[in-house]
N, C-alpha and C. Protein backbone atom coordinates (compact mmCIF):
# COMPACT_ATOMS: atom_id res chain seq x y z
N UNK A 1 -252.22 -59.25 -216.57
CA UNK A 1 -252.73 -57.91 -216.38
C UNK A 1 -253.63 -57.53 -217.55
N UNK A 2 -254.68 -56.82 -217.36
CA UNK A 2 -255.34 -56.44 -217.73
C UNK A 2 -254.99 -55.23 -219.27
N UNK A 3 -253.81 -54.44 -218.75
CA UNK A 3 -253.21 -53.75 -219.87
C UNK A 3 -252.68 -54.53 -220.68
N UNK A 4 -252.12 -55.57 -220.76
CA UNK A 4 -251.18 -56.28 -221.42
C UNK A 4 -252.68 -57.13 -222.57
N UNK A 5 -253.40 -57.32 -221.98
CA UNK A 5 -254.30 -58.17 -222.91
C UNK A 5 -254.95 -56.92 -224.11
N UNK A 6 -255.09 -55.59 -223.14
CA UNK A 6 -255.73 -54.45 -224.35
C UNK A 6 -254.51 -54.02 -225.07
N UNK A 7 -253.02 -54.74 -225.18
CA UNK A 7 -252.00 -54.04 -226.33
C UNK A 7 -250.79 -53.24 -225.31
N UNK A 8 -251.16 -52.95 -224.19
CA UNK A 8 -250.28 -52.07 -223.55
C UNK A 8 -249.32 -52.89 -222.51
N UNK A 9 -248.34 -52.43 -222.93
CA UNK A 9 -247.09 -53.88 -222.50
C UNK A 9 -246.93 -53.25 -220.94
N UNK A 10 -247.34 -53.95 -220.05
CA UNK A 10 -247.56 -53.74 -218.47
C UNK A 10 -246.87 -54.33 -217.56
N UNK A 11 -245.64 -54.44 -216.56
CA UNK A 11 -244.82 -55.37 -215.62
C UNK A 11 -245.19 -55.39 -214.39
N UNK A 12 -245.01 -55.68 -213.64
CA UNK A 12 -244.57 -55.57 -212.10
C UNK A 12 -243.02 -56.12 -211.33
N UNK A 13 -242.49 -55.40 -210.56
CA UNK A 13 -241.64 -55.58 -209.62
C UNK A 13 -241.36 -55.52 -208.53
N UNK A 14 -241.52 -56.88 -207.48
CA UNK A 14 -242.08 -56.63 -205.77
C UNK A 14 -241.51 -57.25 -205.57
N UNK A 15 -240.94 -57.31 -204.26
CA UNK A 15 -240.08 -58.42 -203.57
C UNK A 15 -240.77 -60.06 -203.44
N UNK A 16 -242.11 -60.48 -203.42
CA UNK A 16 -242.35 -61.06 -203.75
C UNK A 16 -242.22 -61.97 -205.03
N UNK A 17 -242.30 -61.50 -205.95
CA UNK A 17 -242.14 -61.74 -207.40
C UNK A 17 -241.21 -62.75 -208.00
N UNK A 18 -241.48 -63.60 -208.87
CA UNK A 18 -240.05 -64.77 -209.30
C UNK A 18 -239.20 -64.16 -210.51
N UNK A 19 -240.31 -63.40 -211.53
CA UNK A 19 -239.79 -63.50 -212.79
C UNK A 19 -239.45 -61.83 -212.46
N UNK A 20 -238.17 -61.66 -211.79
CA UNK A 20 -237.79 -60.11 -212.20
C UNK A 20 -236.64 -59.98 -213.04
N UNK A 21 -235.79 -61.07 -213.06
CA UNK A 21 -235.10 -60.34 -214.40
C UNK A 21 -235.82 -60.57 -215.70
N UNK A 22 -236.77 -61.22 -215.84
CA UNK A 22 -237.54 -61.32 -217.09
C UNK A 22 -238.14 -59.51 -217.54
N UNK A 23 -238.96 -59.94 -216.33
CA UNK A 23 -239.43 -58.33 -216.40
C UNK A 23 -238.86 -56.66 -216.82
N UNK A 24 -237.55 -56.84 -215.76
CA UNK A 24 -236.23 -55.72 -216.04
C UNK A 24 -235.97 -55.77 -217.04
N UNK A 25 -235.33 -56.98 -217.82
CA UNK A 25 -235.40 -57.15 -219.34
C UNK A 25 -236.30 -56.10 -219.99
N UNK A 26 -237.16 -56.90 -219.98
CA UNK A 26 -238.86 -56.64 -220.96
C UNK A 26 -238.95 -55.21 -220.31
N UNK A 27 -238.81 -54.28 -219.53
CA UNK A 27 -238.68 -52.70 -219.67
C UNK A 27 -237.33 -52.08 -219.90
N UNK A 28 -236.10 -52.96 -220.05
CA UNK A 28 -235.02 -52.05 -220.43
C UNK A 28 -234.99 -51.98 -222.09
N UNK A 29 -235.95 -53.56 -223.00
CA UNK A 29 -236.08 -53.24 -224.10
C UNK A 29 -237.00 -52.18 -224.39
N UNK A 30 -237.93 -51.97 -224.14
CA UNK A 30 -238.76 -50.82 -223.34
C UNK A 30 -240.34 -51.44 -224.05
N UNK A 31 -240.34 -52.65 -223.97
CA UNK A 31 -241.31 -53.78 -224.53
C UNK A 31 -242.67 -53.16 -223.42
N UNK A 32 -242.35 -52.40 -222.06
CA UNK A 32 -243.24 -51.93 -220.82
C UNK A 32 -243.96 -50.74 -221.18
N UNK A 33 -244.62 -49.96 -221.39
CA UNK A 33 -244.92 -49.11 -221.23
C UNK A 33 -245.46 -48.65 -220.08
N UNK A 34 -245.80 -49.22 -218.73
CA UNK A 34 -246.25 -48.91 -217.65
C UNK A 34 -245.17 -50.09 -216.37
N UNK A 35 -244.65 -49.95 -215.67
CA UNK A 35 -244.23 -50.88 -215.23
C UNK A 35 -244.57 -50.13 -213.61
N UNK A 36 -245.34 -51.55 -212.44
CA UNK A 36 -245.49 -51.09 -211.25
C UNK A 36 -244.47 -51.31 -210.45
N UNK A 37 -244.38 -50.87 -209.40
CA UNK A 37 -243.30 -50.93 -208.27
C UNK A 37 -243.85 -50.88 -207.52
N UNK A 38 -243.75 -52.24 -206.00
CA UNK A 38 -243.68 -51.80 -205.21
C UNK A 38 -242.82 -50.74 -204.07
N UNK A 39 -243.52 -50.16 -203.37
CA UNK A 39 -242.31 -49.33 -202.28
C UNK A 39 -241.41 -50.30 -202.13
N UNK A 40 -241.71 -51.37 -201.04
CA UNK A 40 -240.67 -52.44 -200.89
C UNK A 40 -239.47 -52.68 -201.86
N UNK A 41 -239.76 -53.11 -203.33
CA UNK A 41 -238.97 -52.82 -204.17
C UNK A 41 -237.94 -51.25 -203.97
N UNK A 42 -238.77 -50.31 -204.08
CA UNK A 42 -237.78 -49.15 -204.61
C UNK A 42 -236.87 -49.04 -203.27
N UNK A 43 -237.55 -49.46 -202.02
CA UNK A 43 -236.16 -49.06 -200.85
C UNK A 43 -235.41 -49.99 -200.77
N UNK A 44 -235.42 -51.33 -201.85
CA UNK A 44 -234.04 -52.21 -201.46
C UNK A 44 -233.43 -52.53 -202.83
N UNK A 45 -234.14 -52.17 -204.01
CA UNK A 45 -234.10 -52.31 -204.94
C UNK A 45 -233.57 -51.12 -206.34
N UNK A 46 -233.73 -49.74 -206.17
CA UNK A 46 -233.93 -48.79 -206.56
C UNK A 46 -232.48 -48.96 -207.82
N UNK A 47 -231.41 -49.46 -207.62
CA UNK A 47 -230.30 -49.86 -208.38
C UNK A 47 -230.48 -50.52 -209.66
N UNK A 48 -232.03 -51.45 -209.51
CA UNK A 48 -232.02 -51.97 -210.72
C UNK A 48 -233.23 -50.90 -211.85
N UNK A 49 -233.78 -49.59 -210.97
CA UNK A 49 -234.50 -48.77 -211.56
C UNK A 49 -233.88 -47.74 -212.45
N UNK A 50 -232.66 -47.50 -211.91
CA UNK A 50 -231.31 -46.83 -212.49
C UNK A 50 -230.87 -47.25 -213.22
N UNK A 51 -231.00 -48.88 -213.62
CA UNK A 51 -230.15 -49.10 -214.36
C UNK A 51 -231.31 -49.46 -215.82
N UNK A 52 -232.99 -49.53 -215.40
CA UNK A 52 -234.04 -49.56 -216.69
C UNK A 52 -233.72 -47.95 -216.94
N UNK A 53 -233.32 -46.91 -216.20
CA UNK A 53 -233.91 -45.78 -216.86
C UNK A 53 -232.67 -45.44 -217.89
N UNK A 54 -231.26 -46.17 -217.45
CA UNK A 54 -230.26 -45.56 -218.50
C UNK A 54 -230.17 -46.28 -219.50
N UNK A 55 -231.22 -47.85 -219.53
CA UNK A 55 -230.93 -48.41 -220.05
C UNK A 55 -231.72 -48.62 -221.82
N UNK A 56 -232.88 -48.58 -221.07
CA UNK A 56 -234.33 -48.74 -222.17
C UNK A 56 -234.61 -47.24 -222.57
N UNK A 57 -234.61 -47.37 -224.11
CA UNK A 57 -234.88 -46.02 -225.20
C UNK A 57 -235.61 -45.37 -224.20
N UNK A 58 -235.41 -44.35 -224.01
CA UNK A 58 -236.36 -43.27 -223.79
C UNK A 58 -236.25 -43.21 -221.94
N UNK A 59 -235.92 -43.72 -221.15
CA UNK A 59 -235.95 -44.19 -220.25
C UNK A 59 -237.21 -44.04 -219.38
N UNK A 60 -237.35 -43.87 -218.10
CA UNK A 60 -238.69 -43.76 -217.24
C UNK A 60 -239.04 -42.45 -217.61
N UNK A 61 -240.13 -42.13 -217.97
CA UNK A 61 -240.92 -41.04 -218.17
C UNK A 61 -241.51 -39.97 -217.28
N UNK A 62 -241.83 -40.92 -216.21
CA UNK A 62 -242.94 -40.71 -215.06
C UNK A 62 -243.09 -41.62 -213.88
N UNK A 63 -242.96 -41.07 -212.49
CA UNK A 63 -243.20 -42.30 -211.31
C UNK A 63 -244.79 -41.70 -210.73
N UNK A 64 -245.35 -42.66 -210.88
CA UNK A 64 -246.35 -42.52 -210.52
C UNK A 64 -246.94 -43.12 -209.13
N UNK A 65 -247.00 -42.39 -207.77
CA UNK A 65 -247.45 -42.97 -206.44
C UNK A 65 -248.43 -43.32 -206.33
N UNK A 66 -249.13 -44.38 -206.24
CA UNK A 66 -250.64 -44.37 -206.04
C UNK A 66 -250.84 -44.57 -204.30
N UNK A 67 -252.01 -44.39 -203.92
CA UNK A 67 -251.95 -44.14 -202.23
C UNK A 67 -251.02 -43.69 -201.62
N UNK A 68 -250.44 -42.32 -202.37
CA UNK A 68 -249.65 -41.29 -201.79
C UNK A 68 -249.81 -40.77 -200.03
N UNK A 69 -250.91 -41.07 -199.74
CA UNK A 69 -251.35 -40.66 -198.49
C UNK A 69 -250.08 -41.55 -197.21
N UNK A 70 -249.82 -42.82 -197.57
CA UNK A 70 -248.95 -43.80 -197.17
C UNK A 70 -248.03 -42.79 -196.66
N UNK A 71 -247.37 -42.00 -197.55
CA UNK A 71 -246.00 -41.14 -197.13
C UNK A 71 -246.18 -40.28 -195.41
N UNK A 72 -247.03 -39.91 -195.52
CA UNK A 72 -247.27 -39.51 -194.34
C UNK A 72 -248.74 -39.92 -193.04
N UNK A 73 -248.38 -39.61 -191.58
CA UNK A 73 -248.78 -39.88 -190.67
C UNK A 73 -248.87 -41.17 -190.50
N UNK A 74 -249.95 -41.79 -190.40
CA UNK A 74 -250.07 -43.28 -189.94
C UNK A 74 -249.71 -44.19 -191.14
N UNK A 75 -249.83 -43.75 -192.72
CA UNK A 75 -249.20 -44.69 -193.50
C UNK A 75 -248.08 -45.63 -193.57
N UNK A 76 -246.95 -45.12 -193.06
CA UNK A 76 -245.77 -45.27 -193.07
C UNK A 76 -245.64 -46.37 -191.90
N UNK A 77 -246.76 -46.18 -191.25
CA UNK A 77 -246.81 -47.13 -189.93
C UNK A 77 -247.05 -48.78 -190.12
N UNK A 78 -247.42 -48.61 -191.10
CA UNK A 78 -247.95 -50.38 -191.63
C UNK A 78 -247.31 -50.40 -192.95
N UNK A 79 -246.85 -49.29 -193.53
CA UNK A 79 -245.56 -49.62 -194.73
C UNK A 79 -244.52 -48.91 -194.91
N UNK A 80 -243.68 -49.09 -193.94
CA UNK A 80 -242.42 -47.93 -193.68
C UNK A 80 -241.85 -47.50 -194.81
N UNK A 81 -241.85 -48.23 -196.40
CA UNK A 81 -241.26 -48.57 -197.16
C UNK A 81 -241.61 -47.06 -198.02
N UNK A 82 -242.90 -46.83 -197.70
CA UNK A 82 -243.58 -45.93 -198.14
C UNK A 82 -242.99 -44.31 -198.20
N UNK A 83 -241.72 -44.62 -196.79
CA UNK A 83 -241.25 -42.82 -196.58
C UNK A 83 -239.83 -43.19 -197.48
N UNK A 84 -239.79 -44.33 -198.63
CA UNK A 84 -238.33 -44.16 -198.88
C UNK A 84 -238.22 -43.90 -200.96
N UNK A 85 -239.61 -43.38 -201.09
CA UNK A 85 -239.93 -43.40 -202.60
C UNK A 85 -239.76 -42.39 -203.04
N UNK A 86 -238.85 -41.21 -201.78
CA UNK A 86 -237.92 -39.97 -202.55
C UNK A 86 -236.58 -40.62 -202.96
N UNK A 87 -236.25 -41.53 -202.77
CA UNK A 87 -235.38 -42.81 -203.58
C UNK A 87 -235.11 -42.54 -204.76
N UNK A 88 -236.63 -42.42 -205.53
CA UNK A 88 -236.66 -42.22 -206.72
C UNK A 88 -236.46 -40.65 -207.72
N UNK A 89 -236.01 -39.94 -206.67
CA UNK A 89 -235.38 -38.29 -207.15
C UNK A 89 -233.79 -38.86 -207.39
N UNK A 90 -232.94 -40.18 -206.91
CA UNK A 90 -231.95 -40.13 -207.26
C UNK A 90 -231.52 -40.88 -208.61
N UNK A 91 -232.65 -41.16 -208.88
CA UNK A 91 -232.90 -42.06 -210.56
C UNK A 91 -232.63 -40.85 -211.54
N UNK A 92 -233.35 -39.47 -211.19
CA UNK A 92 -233.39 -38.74 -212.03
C UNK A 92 -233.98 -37.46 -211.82
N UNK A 93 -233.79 -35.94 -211.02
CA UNK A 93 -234.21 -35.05 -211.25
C UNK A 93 -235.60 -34.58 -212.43
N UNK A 94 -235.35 -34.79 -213.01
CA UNK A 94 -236.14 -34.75 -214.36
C UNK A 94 -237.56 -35.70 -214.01
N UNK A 95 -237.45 -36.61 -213.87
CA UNK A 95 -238.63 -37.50 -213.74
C UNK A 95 -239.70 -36.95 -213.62
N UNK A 96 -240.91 -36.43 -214.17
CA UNK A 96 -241.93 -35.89 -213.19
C UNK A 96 -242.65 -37.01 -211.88
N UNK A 97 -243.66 -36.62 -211.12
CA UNK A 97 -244.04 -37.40 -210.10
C UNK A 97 -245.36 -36.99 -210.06
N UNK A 98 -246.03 -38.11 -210.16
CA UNK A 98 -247.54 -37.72 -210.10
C UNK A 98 -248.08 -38.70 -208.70
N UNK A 99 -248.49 -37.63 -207.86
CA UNK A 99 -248.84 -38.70 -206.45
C UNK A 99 -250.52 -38.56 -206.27
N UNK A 100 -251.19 -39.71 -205.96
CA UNK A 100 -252.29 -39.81 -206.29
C UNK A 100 -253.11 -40.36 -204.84
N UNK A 101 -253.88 -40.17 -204.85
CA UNK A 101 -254.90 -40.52 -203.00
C UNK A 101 -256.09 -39.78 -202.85
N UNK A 102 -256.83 -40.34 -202.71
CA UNK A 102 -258.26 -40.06 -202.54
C UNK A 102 -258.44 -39.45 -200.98
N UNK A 103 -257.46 -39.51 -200.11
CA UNK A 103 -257.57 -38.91 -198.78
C UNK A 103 -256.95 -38.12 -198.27
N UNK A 104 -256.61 -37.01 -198.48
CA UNK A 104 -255.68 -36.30 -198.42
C UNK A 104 -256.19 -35.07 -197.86
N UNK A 105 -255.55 -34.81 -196.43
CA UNK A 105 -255.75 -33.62 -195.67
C UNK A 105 -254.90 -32.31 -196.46
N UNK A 106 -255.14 -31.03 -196.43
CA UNK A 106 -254.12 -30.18 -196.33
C UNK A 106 -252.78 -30.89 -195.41
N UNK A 107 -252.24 -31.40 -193.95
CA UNK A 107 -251.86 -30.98 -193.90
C UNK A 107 -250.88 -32.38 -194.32
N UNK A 108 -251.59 -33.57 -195.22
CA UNK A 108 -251.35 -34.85 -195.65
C UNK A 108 -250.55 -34.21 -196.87
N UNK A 109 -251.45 -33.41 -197.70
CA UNK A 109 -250.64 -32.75 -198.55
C UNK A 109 -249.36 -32.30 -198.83
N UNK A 110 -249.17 -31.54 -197.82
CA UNK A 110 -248.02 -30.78 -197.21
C UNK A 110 -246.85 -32.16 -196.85
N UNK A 111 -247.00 -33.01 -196.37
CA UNK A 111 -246.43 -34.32 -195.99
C UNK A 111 -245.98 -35.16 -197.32
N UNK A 112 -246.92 -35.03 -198.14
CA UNK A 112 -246.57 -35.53 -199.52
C UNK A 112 -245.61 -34.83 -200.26
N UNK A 113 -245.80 -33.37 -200.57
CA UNK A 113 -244.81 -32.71 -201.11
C UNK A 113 -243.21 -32.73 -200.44
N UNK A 114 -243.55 -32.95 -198.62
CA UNK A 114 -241.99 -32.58 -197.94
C UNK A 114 -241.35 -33.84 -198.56
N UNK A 115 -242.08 -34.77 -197.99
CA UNK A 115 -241.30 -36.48 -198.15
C UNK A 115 -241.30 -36.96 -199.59
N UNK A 116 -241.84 -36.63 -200.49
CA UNK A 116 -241.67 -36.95 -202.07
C UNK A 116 -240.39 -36.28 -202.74
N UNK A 117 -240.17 -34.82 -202.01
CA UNK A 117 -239.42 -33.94 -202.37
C UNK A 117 -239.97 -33.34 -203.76
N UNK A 118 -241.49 -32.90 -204.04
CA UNK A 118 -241.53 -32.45 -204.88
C UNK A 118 -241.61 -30.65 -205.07
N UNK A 119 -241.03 -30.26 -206.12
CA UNK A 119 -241.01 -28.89 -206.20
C UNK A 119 -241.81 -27.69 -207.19
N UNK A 120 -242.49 -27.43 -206.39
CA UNK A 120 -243.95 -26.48 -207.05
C UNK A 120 -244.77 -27.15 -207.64
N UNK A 121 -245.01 -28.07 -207.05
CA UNK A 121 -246.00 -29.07 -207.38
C UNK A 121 -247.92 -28.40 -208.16
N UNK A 122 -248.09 -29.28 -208.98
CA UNK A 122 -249.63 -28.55 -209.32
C UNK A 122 -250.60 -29.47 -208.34
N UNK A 123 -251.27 -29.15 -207.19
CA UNK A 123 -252.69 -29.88 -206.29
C UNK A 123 -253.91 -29.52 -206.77
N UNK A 124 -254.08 -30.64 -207.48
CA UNK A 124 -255.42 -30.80 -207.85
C UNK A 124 -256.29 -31.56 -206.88
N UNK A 125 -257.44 -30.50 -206.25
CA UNK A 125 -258.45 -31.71 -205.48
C UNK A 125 -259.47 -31.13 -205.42
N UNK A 126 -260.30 -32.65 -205.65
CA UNK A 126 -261.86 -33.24 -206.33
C UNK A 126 -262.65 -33.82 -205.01
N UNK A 127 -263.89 -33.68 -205.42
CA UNK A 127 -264.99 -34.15 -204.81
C UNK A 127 -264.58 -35.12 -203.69
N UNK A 128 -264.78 -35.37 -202.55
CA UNK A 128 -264.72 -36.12 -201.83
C UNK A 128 -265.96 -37.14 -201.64
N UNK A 129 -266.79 -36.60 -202.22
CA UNK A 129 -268.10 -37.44 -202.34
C UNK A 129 -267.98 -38.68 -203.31
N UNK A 130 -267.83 -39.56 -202.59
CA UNK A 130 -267.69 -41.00 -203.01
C UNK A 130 -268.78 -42.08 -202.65
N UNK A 131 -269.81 -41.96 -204.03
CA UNK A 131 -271.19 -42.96 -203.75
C UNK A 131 -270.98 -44.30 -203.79
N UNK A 132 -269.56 -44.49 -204.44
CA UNK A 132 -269.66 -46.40 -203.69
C UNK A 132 -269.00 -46.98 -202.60
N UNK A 133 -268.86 -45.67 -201.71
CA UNK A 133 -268.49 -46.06 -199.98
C UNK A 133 -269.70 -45.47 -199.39
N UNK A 134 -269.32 -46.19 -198.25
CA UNK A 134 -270.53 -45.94 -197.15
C UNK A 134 -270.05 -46.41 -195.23
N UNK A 135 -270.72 -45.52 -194.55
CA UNK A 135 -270.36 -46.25 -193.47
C UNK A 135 -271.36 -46.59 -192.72
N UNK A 136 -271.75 -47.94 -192.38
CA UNK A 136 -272.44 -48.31 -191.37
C UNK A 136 -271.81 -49.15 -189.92
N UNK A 137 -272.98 -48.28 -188.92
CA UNK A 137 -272.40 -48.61 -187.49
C UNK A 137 -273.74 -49.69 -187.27
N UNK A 138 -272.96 -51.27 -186.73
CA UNK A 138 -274.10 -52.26 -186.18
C UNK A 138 -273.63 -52.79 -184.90
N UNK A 139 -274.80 -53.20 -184.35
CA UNK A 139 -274.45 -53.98 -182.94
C UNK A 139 -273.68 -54.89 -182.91
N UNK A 140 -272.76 -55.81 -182.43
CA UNK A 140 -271.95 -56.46 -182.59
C UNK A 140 -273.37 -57.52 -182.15
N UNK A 141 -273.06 -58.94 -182.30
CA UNK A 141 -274.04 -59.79 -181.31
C UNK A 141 -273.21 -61.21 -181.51
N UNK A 142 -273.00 -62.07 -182.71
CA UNK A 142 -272.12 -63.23 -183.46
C UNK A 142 -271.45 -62.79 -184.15
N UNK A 143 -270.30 -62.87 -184.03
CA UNK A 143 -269.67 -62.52 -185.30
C UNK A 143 -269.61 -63.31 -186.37
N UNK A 144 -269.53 -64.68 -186.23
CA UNK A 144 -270.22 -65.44 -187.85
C UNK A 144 -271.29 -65.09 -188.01
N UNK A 145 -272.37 -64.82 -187.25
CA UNK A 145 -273.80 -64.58 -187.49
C UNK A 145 -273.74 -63.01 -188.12
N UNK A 146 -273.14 -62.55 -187.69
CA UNK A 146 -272.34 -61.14 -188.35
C UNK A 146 -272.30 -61.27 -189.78
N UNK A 147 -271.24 -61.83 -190.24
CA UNK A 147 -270.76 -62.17 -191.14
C UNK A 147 -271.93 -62.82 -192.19
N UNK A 148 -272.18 -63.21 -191.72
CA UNK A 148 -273.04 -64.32 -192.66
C UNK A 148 -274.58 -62.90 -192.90
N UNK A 149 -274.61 -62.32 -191.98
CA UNK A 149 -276.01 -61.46 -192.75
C UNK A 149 -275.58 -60.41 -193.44
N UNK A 150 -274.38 -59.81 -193.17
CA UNK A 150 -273.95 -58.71 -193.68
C UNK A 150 -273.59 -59.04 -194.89
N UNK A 151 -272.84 -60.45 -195.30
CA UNK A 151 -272.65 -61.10 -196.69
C UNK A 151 -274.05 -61.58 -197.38
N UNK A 152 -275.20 -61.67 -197.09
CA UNK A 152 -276.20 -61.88 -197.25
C UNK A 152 -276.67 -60.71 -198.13
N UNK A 153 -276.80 -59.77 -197.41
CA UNK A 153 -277.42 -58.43 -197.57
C UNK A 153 -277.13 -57.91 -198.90
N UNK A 154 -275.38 -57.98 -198.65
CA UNK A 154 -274.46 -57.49 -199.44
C UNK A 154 -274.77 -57.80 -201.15
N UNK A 155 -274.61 -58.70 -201.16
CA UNK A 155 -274.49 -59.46 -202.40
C UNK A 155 -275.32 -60.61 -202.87
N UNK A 156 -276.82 -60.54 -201.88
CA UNK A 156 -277.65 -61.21 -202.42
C UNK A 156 -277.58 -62.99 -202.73
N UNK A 157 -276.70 -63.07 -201.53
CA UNK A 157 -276.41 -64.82 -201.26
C UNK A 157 -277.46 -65.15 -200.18
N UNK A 158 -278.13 -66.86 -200.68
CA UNK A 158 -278.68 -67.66 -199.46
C UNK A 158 -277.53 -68.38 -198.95
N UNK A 159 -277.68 -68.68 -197.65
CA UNK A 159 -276.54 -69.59 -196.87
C UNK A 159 -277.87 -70.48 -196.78
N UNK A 160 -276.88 -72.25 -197.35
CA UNK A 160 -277.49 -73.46 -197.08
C UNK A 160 -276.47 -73.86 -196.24
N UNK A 161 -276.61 -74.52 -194.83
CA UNK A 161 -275.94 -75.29 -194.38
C UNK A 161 -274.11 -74.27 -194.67
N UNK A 162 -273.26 -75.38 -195.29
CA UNK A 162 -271.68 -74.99 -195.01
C UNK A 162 -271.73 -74.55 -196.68
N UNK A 163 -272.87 -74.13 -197.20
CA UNK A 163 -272.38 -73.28 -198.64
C UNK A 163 -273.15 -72.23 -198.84
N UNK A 164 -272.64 -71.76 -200.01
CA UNK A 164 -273.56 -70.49 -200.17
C UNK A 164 -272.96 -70.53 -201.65
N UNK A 165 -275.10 -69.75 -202.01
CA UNK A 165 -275.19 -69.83 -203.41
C UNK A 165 -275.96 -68.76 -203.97
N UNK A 166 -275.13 -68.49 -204.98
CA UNK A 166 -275.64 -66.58 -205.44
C UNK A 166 -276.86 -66.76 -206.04
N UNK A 167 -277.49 -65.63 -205.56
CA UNK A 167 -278.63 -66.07 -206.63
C UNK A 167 -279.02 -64.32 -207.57
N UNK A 168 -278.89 -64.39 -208.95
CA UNK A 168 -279.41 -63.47 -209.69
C UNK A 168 -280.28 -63.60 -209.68
């Protein structure tokens, strides 16, 4: 990780993952200063989060949601895991919760606060104007032929034959 090389001691914990008691370790000494979670983790896992926060000086500070939007409407639909990260109110009342998403309806909002369980929450929201998205609508015609011009376009590759080579 990227924090860990600038000084800032950084983990992860996902059901995927090999080295988690290394990790649990390395934030119950509190060697972490940022440690990620997946959802997956906290809805089958949340026992060993209870046991970094009573464990390591100072314990968890802060849970931080990123793509908070997940919690509600169609999120939850492709990561169920997502409606179970009020989980983490039983680690600790106290915790603050900072939930974060760039897409967020009023009434997404409202969905975030019910299912997070947060109380008097501060909503801060910014510009929706986002200049490095874009949407374009094209004819369908090949879809490798698709592919191959739209990657073209994109990023300024020639296709030779079965390679392709960037050119600055």
């Amino acid at each position: 990780m990227k924090l860990n090389h600038s000084g800032i001691g950084a983990g992860f914990l996902g059901s995927a993952q090999t080295a988690k008691v290394r990790t649990k370790n390395q934030a119950i000494s509190g060697e972490l200063k940022i440690l990620y979670v997946t959802p997956e983790y906290v809805e089958n896992q949340s026992e060993v989060l209870l046991e970094i926060h009573q464990k390591c000086p100072g314990g968890i500070v802060c849970f931080a949601i990123d793509e908070a939007h997940c919690v509600s409407q169609w999120g939850h639909d492709f990561r169920p895991a997502y409606k179970s990260l009020h989980k983490l109110r039983s680690i600790s009342k106290r915790i603050p919760f900072v939930a974060v998403t760039a897409t967020a309806t009023p009434q997404v909002r409202e969905d975030i606060i019910k299912n997070l369980k947060l109380k008097n929450p501060e909503i801060i929201v910014t510009s929706f104007d986002r200049e490095n998205l874009f949407i374009e609508v094209r004819k369908k015609t090949d879809m490798l032929g698709d592919i191959k011009e739209r990657f073209l376009d994109m990023f300024k590759f020639r296709w030779l034959e079965n390679s392709v080579i960037k050119i600055e």
